[in-house]
Protein backbone atom coordinates (compact mmCIF):
# COMPACT_ATOMS: atom_id res chain seq x y z
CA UNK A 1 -2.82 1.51 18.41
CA UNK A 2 -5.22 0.47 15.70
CA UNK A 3 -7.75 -0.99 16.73
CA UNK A 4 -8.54 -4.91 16.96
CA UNK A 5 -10.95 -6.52 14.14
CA UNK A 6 -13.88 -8.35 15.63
CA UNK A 7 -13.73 -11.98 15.64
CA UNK A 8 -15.71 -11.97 12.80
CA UNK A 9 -14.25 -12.54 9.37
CA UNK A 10 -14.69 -9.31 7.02
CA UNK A 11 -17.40 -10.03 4.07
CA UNK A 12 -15.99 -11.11 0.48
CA UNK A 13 -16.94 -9.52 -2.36
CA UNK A 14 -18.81 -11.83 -5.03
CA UNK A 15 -21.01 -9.51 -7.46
CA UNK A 16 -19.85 -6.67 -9.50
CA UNK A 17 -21.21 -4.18 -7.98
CA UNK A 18 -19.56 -5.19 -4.04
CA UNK A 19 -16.05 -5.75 -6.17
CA UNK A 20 -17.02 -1.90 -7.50
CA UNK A 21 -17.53 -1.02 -3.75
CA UNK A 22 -14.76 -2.81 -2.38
CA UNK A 23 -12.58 -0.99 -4.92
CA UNK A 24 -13.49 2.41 -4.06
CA UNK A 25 -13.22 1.92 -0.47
CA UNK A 26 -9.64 0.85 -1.08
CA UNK A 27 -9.30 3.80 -3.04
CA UNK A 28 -10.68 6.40 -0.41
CA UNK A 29 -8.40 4.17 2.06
CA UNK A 30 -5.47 4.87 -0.28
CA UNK A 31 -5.97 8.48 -0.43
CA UNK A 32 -6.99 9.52 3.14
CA UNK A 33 -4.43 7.41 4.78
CA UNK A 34 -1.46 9.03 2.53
CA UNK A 35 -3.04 12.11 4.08
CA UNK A 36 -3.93 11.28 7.50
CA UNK A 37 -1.81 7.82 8.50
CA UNK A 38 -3.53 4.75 10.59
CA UNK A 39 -4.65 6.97 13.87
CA UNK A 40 -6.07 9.91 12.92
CA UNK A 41 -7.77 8.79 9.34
CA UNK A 42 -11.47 8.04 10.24
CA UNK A 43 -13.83 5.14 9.24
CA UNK A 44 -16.86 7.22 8.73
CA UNK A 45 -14.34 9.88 6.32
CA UNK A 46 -13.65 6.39 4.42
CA UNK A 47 -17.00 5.76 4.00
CA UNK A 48 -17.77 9.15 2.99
CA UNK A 49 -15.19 9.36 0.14
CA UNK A 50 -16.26 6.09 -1.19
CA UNK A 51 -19.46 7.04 -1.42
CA UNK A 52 -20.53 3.67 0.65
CA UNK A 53 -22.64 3.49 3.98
CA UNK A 54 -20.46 3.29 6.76
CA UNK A 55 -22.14 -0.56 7.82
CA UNK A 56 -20.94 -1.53 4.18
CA UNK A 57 -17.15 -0.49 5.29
CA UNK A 58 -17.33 -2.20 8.44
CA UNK A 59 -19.02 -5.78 6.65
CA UNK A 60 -16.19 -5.59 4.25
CA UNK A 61 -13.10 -4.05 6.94
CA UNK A 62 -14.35 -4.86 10.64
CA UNK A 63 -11.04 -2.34 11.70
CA UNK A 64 -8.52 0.20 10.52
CA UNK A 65 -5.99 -3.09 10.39
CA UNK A 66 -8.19 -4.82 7.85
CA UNK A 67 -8.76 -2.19 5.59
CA UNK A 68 -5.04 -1.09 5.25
CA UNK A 69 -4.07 -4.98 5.35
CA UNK A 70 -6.46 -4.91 2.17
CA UNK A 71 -4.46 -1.70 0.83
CA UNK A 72 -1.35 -3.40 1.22
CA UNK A 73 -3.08 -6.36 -0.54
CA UNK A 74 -4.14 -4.45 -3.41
CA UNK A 75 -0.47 -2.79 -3.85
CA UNK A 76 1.23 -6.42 -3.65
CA UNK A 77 -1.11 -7.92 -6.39
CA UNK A 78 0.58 -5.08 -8.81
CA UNK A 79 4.07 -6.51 -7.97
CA UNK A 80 5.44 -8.76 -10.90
CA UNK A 81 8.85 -10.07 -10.95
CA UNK A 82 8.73 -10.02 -14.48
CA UNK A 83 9.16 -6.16 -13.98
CA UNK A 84 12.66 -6.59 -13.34
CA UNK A 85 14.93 -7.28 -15.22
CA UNK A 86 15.79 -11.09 -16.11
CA UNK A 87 17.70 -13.15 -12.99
CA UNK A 88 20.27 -14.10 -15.63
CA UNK A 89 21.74 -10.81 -15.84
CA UNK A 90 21.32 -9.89 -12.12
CA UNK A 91 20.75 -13.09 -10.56
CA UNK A 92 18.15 -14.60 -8.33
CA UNK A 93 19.20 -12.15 -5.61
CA UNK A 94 19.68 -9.41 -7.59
CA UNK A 95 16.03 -10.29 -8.78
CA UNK A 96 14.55 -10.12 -5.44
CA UNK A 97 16.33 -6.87 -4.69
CA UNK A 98 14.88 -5.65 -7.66
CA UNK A 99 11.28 -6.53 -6.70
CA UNK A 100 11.87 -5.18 -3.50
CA UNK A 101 13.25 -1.94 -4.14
CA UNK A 102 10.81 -1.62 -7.16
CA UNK A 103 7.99 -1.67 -4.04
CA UNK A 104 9.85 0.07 -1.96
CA UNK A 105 9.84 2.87 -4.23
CA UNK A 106 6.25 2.79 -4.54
CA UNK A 107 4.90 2.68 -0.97
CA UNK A 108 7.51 5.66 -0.07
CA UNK A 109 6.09 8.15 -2.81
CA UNK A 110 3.31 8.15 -0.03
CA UNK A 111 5.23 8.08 3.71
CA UNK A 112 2.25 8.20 5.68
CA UNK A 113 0.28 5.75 3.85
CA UNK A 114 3.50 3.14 4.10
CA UNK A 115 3.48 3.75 7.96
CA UNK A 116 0.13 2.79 7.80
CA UNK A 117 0.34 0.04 5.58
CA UNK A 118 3.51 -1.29 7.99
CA UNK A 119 1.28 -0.89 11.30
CA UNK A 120 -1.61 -2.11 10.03
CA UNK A 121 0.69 -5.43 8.43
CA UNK A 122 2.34 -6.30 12.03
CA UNK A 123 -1.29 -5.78 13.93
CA UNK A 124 -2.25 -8.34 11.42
CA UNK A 125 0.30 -10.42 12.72
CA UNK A 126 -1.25 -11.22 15.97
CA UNK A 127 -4.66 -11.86 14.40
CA UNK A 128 -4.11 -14.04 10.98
CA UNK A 129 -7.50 -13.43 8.79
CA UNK A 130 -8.04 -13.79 5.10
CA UNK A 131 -6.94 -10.77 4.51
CA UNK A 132 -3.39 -11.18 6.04
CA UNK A 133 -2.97 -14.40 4.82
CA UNK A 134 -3.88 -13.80 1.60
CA UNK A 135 -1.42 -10.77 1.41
CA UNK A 136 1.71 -12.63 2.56
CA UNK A 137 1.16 -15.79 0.74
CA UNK A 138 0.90 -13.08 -2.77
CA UNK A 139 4.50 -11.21 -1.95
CA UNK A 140 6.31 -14.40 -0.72
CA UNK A 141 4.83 -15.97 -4.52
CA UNK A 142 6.25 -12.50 -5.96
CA UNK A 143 9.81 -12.94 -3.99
CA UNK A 144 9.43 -16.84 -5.21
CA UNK A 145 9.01 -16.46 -9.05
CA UNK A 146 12.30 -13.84 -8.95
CA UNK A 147 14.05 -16.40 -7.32
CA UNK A 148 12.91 -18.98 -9.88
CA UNK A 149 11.29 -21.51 -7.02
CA UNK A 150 8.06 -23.31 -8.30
CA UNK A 151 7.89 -25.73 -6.01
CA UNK A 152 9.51 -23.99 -2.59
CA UNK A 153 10.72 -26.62 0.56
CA UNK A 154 10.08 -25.35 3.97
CA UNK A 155 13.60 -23.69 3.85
CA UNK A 156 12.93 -21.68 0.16
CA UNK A 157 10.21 -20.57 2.43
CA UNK A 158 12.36 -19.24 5.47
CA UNK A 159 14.52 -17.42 3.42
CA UNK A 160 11.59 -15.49 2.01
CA UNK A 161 10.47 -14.82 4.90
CA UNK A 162 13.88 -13.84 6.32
CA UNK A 163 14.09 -11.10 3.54
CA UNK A 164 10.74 -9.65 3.80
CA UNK A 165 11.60 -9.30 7.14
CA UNK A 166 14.96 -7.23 6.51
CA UNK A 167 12.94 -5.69 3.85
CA UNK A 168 10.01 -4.24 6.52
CA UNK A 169 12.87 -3.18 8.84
CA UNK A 170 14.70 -1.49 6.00
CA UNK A 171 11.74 0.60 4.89
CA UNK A 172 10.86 1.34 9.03
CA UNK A 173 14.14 3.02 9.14
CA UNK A 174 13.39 5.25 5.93
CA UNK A 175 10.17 6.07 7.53
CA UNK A 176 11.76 7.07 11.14
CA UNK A 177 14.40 8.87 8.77
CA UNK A 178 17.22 7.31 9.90
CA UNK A 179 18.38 6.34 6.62
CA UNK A 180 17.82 7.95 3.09
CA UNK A 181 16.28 6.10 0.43
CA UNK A 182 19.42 5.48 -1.30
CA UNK A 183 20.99 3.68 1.43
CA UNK A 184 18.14 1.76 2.13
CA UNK A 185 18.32 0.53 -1.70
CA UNK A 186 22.01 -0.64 -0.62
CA UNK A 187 20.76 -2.08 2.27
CA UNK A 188 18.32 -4.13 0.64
CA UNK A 189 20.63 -5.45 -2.05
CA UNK A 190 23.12 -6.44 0.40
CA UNK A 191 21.02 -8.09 2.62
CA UNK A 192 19.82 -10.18 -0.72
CA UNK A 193 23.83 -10.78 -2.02
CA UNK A 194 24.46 -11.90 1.93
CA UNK A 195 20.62 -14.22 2.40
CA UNK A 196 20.08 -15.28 -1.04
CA UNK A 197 23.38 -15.62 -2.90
CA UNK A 198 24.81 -18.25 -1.60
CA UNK A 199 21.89 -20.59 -1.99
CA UNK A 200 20.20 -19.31 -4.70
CA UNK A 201 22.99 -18.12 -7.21
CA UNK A 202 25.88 -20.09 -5.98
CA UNK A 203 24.18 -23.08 -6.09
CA UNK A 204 24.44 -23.76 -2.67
CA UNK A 205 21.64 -26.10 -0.69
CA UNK A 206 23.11 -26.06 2.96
């Protein structure tokens, strides 16, 4: 199990030269967790590799869960739904699908560095932080703007959450190779028709 941040919130970057450090940590994150995964990737080797002092990781990522919370963080800020193609000519589902496949794609070019990602996400769960909180509230904003919600009501914000959720289980089963990557890209736009499509492109409210 990864083990539990301290009750402590991790450091924020302010001055260029942290944001410099904070990105190269990431970046040694990135590269010895596609390598290693969550348990056996080491602190001190992340430290190392960014070329930080290992106190300067921990002020910034008290735990394993932070840092690949942040990872995951990083990855979700790249997400656009203007990547995909318009919702007119796929529909708001069809838009989220899009999105989500599009990072689907991404985090499974690396397997062990999505498993990480995904254990690190539902630790994060259980303890809320900045980091966390910061990382949902950015993808659920992603899976918003392809559905064309600006101003979401508590239920725009189920749904979202409903599909991420399909979405994490989806990519689990990739991972744990009980599906290929082609039925998981069915899956997910199924799962989007079925959720989304009757509110969202059938203009349904109940």
């Amino acid at each position: 199990m990864p083990r539990i941040a301290e009750a402590r919130q991790p450091a924020e970057p302010t001055s260029d030269e942290q944001k410099d450090r904070y990105r190269r940590i990431l970046k040694a994150a990135s590269k010895l967790g596609a390598v290693h995964g969550l348990e056996r990737m080491q602190m001190a080797d992340v430290a190392k590799e960014a070329g930080v002092a290992i106190a300067t990781l921990y002020r910034y990522f008290p735990s394993k869960t932070d840092l690949f919370v942040a990872v995951l963080h990083g990855q979700v800020n790249t997400l656009s739904a203007s990547a995909v193609k318009e919702p007119d000519s796929v529909g708001n589902a069809g838009a989220v699908a899009d999105v989500l496949i599009a990072a689907g794609r991404r985090l499974l070019e690396r397997p062990q560095l999505a498993t990480a990602m995904l254990q690190a996400n539902n630790a994060a769960q259980l303890q809320g932080g900045r980091e966390y909180t910061e990382a949902n509230a950015a993808f659920h904003r992603v899976l918003l703007d392809a559905l064309g919600v600006d101003e979401p009501v508590d239920e725009d914000l189920r749904m979202v959450r409903i599909i991420e959720q399909t979405w994490y289980g989806v990519l689990i089963s990739v991972l744990n190779k009980v599906i290929n990557i082609e039925q998981a890209e069915e899956d997910v736009r199924l799962a989007a028709r079925l959720l989304l499509g009757p509110r969202y492109d059938e203009g349904q409210t109940s």
